[in-house]
C-alpha atoms as a PDB file:
ATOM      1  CA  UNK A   1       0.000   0.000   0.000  1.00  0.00           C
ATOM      2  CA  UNK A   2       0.977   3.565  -0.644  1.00  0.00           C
ATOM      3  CA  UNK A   3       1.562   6.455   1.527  1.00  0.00           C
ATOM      4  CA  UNK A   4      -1.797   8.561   2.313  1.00  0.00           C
ATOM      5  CA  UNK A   5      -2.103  12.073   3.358  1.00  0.00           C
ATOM      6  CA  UNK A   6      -3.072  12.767   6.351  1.00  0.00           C
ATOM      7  CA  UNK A   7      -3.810  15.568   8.779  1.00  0.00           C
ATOM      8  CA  UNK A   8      -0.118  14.997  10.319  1.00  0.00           C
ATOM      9  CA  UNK A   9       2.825  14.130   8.511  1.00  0.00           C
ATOM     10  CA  UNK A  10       3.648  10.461   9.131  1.00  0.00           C
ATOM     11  CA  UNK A  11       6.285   7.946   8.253  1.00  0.00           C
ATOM     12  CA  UNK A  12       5.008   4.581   7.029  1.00  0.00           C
ATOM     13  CA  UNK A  13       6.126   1.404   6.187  1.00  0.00           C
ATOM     14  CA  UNK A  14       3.548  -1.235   4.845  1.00  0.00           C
ATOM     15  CA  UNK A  15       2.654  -4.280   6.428  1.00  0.00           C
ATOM     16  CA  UNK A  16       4.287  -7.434   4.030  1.00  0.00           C
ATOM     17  CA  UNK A  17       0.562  -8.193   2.805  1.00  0.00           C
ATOM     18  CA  UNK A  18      -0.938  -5.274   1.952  1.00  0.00           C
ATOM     19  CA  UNK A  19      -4.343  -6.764   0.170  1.00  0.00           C
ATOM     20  CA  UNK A  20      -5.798  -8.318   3.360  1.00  0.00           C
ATOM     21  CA  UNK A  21      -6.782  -5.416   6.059  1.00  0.00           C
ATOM     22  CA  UNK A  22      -3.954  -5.546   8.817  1.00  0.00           C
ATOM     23  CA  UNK A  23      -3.318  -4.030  12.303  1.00  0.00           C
ATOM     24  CA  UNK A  24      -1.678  -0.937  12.919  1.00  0.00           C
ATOM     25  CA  UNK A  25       1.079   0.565  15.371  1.00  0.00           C
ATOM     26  CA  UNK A  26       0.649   4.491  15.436  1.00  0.00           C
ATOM     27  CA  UNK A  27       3.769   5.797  16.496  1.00  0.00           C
ATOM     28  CA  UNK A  28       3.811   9.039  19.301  1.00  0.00           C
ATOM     29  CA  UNK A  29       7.270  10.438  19.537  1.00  0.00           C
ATOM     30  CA  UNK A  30       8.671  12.506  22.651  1.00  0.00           C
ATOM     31  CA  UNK A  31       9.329  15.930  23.333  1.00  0.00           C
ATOM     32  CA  UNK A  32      11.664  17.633  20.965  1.00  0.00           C
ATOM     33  CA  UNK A  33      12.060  14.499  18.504  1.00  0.00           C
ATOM     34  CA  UNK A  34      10.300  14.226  15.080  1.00  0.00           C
ATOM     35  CA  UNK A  35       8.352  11.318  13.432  1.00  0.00           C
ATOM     36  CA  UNK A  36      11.670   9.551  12.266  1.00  0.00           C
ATOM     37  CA  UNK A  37      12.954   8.438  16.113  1.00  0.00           C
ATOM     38  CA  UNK A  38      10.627   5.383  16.652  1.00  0.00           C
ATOM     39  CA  UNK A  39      10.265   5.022  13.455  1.00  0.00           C
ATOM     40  CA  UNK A  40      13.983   3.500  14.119  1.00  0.00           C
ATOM     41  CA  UNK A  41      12.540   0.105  15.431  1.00  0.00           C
ATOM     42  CA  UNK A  42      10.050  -0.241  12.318  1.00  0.00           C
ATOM     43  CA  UNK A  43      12.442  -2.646  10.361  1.00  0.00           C
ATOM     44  CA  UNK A  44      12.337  -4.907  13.779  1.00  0.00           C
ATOM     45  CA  UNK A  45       8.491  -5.225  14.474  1.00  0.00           C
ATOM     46  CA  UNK A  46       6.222  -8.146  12.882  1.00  0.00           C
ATOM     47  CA  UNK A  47       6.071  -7.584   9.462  1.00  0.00           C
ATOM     48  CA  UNK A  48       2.326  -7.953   9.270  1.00  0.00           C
ATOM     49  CA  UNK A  49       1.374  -4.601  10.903  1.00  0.00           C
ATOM     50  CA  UNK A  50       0.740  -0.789   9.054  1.00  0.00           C
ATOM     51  CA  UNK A  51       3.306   1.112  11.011  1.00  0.00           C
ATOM     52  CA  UNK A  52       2.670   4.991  10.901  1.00  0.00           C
ATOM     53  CA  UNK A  53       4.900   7.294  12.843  1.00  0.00           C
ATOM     54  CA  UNK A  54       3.173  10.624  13.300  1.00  0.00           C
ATOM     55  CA  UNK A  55       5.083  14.409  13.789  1.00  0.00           C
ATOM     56  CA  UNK A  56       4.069  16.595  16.487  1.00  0.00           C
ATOM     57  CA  UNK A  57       2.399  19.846  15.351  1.00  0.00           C
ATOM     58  CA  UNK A  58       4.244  22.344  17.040  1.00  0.00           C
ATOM     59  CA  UNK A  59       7.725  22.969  15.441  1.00  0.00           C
ATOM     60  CA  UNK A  60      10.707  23.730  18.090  1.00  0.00           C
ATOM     61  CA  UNK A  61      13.793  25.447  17.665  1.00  0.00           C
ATOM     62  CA  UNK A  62      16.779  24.553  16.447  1.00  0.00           C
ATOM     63  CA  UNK A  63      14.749  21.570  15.298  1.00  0.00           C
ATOM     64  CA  UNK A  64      12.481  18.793  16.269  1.00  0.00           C
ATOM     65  CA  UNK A  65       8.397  18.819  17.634  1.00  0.00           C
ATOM     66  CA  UNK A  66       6.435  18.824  20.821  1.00  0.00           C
ATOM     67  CA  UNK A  67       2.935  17.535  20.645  1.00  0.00           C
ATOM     68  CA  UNK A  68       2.636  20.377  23.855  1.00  0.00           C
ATOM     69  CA  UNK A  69       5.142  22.932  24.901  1.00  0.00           C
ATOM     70  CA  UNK A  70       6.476  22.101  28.797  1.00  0.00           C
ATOM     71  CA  UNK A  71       7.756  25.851  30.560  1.00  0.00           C
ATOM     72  CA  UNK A  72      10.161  26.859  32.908  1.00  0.00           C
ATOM     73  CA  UNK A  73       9.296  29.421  35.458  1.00  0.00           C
ATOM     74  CA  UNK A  74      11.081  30.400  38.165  1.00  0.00           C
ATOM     75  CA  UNK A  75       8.250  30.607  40.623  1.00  0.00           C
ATOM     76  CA  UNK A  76       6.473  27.708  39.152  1.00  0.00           C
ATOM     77  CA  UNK A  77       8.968  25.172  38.217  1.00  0.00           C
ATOM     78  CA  UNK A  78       8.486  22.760  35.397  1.00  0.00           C
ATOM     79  CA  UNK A  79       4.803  22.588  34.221  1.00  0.00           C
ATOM     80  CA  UNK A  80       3.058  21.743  31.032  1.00  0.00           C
ATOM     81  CA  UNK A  81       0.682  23.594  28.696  1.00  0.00           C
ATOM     82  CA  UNK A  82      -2.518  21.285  29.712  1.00  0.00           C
ATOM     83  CA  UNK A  83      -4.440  23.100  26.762  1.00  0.00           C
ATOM     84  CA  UNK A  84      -2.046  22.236  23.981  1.00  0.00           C
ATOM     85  CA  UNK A  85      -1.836  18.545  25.792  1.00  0.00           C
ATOM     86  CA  UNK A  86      -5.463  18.082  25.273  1.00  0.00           C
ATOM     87  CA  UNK A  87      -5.784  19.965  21.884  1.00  0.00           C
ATOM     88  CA  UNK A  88      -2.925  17.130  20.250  1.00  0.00           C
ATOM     89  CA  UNK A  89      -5.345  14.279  22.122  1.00  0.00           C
ATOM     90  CA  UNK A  90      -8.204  15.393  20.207  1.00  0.00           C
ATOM     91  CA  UNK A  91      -6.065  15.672  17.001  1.00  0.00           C
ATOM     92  CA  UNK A  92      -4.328  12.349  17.626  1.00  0.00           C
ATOM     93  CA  UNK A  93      -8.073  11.083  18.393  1.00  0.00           C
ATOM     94  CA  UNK A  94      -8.807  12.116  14.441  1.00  0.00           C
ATOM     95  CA  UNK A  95      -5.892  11.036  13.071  1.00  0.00           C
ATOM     96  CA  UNK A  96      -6.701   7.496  14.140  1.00  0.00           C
ATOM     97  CA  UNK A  97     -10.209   7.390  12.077  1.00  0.00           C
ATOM     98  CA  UNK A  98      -8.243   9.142   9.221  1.00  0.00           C
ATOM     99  CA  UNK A  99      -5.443   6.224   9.749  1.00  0.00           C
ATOM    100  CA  UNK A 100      -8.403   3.017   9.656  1.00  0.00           C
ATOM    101  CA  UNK A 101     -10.039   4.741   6.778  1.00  0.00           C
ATOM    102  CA  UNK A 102      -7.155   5.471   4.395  1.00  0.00           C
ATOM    103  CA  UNK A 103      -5.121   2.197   5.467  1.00  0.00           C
ATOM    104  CA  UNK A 104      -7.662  -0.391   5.700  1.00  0.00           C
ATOM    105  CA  UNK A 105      -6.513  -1.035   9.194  1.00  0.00           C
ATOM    106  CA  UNK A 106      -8.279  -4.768  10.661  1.00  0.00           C
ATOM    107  CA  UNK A 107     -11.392  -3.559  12.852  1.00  0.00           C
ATOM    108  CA  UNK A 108     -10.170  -3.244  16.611  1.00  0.00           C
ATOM    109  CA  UNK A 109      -5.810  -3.432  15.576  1.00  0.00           C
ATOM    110  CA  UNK A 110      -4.838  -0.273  16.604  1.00  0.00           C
ATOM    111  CA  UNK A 111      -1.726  -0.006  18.783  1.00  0.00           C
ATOM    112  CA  UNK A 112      -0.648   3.293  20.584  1.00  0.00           C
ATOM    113  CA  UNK A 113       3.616   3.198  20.704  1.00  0.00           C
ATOM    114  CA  UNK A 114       4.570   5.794  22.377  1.00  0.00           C
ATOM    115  CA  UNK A 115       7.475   7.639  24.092  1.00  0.00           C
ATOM    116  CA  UNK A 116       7.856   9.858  26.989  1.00  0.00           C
ATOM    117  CA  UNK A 117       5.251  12.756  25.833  1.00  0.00           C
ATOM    118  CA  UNK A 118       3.850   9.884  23.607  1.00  0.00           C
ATOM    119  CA  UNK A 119       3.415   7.657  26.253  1.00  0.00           C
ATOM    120  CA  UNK A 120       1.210  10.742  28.146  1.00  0.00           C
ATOM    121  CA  UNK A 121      -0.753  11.079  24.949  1.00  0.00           C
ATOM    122  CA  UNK A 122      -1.336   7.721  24.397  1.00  0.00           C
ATOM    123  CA  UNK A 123      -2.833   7.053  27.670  1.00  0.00           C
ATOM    124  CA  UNK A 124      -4.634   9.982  27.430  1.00  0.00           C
ATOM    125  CA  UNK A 125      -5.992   9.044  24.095  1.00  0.00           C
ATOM    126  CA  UNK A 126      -6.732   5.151  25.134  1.00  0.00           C
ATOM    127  CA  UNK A 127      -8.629   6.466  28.329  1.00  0.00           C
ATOM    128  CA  UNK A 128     -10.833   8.399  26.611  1.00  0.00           C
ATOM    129  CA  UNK A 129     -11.294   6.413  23.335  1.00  0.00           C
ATOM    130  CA  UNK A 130     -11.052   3.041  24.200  1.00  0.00           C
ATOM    131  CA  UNK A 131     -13.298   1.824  21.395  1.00  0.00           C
ATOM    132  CA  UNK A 132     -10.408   3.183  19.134  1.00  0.00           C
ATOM    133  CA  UNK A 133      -7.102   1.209  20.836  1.00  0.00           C
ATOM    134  CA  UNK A 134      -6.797  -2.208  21.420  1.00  0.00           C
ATOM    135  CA  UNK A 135      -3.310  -1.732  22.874  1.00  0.00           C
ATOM    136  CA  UNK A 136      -1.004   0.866  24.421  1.00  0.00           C
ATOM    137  CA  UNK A 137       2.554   0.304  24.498  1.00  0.00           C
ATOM    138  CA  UNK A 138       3.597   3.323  27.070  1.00  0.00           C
ATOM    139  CA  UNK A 139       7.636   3.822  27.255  1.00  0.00           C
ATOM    140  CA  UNK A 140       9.055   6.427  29.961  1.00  0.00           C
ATOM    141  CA  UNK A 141       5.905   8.422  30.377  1.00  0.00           C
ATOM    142  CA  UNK A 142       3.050   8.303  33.091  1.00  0.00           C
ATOM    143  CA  UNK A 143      -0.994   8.716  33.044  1.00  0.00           C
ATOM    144  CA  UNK A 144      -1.244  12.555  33.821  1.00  0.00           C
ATOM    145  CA  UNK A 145      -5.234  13.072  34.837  1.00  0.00           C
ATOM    146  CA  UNK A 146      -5.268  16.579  33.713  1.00  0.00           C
ATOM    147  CA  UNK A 147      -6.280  15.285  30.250  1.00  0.00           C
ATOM    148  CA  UNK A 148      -8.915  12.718  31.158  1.00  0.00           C
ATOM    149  CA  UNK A 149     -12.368  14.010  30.654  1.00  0.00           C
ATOM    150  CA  UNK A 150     -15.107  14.010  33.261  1.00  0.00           C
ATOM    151  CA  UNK A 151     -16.668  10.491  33.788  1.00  0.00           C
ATOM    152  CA  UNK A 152     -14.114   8.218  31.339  1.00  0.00           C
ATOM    153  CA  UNK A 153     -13.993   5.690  34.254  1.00  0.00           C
ATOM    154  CA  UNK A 154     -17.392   4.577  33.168  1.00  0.00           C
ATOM    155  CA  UNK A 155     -15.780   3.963  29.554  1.00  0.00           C
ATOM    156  CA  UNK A 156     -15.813   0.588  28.252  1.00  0.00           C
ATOM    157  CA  UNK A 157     -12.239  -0.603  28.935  1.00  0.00           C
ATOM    158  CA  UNK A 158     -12.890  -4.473  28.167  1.00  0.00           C
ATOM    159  CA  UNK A 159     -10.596  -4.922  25.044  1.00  0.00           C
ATOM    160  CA  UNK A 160      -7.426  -2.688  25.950  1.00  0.00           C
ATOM    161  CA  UNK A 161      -4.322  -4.121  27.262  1.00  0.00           C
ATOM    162  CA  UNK A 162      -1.370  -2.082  27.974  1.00  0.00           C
ATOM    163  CA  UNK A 163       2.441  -2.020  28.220  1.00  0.00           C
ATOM    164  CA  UNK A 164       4.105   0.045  30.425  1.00  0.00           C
ATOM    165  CA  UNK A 165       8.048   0.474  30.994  1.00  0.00           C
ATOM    166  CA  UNK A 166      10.507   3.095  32.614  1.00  0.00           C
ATOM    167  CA  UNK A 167      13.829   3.694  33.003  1.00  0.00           C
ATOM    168  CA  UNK A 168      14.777   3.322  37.186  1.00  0.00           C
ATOM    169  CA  UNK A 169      17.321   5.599  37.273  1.00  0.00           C
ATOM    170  CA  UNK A 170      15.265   8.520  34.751  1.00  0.00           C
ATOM    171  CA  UNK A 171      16.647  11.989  35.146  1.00  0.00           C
ATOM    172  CA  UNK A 172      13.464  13.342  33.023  1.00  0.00           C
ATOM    173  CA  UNK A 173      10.309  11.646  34.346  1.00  0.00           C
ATOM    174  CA  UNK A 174      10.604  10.403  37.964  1.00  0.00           C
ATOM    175  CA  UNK A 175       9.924   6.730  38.101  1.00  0.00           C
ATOM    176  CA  UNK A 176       7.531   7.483  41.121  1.00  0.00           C
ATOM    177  CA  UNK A 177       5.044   8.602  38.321  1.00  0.00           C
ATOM    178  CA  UNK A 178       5.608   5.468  36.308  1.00  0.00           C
ATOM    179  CA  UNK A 179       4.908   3.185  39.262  1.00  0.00           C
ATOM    180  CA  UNK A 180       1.572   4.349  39.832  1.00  0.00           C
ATOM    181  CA  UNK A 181       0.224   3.144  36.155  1.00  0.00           C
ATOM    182  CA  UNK A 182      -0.044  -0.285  37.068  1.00  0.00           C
ATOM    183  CA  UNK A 183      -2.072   0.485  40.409  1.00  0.00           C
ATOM    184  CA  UNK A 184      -4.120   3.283  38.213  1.00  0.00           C
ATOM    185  CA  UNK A 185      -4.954   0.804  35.403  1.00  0.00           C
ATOM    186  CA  UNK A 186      -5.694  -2.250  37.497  1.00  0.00           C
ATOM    187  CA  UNK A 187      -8.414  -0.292  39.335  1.00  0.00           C
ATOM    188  CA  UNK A 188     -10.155   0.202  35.890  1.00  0.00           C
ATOM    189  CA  UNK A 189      -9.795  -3.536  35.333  1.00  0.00           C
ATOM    190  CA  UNK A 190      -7.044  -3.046  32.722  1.00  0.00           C
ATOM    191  CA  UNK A 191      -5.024  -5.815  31.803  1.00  0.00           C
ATOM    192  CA  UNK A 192      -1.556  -3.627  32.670  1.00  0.00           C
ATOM    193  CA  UNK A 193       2.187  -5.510  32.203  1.00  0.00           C
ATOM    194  CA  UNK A 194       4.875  -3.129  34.094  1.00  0.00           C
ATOM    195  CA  UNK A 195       8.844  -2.926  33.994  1.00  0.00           C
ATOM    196  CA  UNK A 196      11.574  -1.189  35.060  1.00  0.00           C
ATOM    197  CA  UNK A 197      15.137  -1.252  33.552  1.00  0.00           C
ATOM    198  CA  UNK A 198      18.151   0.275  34.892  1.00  0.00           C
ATOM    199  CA  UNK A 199      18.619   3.325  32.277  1.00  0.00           C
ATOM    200  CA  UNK A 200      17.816   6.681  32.524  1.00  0.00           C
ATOM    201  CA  UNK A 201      15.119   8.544  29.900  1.00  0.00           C
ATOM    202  CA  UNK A 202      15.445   6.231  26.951  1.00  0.00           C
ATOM    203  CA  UNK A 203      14.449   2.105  25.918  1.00  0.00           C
ATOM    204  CA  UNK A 204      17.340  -0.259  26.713  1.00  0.00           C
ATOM    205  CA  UNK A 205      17.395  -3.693  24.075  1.00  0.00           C
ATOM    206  CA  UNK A 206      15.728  -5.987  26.891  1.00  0.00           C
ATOM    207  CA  UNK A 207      12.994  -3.339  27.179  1.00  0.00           C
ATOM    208  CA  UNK A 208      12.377  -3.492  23.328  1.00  0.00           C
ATOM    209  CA  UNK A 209      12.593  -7.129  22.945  1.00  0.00           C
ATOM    210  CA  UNK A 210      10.171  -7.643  25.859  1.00  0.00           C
ATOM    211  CA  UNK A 211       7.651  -5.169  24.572  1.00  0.00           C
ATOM    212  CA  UNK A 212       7.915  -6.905  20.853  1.00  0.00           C
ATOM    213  CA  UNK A 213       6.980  -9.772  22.646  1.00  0.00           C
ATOM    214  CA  UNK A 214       4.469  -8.448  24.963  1.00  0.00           C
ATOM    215  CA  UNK A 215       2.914  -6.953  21.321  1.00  0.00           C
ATOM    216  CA  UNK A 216       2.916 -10.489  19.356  1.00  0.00           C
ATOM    217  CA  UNK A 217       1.443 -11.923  22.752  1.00  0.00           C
ATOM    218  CA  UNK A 218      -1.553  -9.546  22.356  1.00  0.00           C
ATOM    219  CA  UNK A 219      -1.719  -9.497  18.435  1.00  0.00           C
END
């Protein structure tokens, strides 16, 4: 299959049969990295799945995208532009009809891959769409509650299974955040795997090959 246009640019690779209607892994980079980074690990996932890495919409400088802009303030510390964070949901949200229309994605095979400020946007999106996701793989990132709507515990959660690794020793995301997926999702009665590995902000082999397998597992 070719390349479609979409409302985000997107690498893509196809899946090895294209004629049959296959999965999909949507690909949600981090902050300050572009739509080529995970794209990296294409060549080394099953061959039978659409992969589509998307780009963040808001352009940084020198180079590279955010999907939200974090700040620095003296008084205020680190914090994060919740607005932005929830308009890049809703856009990731359409993006993922645009993706099963124009791909012929297999009804209920979409996969969430996401790092860091991917990861936060994937669970956001999977918490509030779960009709859309069948699985989240989450690397280095945490469930921040500021961008679930009102009432998405009483979603329909049945079908989505989710991934979640962090570094134990990350200098960007505390792992303190990380460790309170697993509790979060559980409570939902969401089939959660957790991991740690001893890096800092960033996917060690073992944490790739585990995930690869977690994702065959849950094909």
């Amino acid at each position: 299959m070719e390349k479609q246009t979409l409302r985000l640019e997107h690498n893509y690779k196809a899946p090895k049969n294209s004629e049959e209607p296959s999965p999909a892994i949507i690909m949600l980079h981090g902050f300050g990295s572009d739509e080529n980074d995970l794209f990296s690990f294409a060549s080394e996932l099953p061959e039978n799945y659409h992969i589509i890495s998307l780009k963040a919409p808001i352009p940084m400088q020198p180079y590279g995208n955010a999907w939200y802009n974090i700040y620095f303030d003296n008084n205020d510390g680190k914090f994060s532009d919740t607005e932005q964070a929830i308009a890049s949901r809703e856009l990731i949200s359409e993006c993922i009809d645009e993706i099963v229309e124009k791909y012929r994605v297999k009804e209920g095979g979409i996969t969430l891959l996401g790092f860091s400020q991917g990861t936060i946007l994937s669970f956001a999106v999977a918490l509030n769409y779960p009709e859309k996701v069948q699985n989240v793989i989450g690397l280095s990132g945490y469930i921040n509650e500021d961008l679930l709507k009102e009432g998405f515990e009483k979603n329909d959660f049945s079908k989505l299974n989710v991934y979640s690794s962090h570094g134990s020793v990350d200098q960007v995301i505390p792992v303190a955040w990380a460790r309170k997926t697993e509790p979060f999702l559980k409570n939902l009665s969401i089939s959660c795997t957790y991991s740690e590995f001893p890096v800092g902000h960033g996917v060690a082999p073992q944490n790739f090959y585990e995930f690869k397998q977690w994702l065959l597992d849950h094909a």
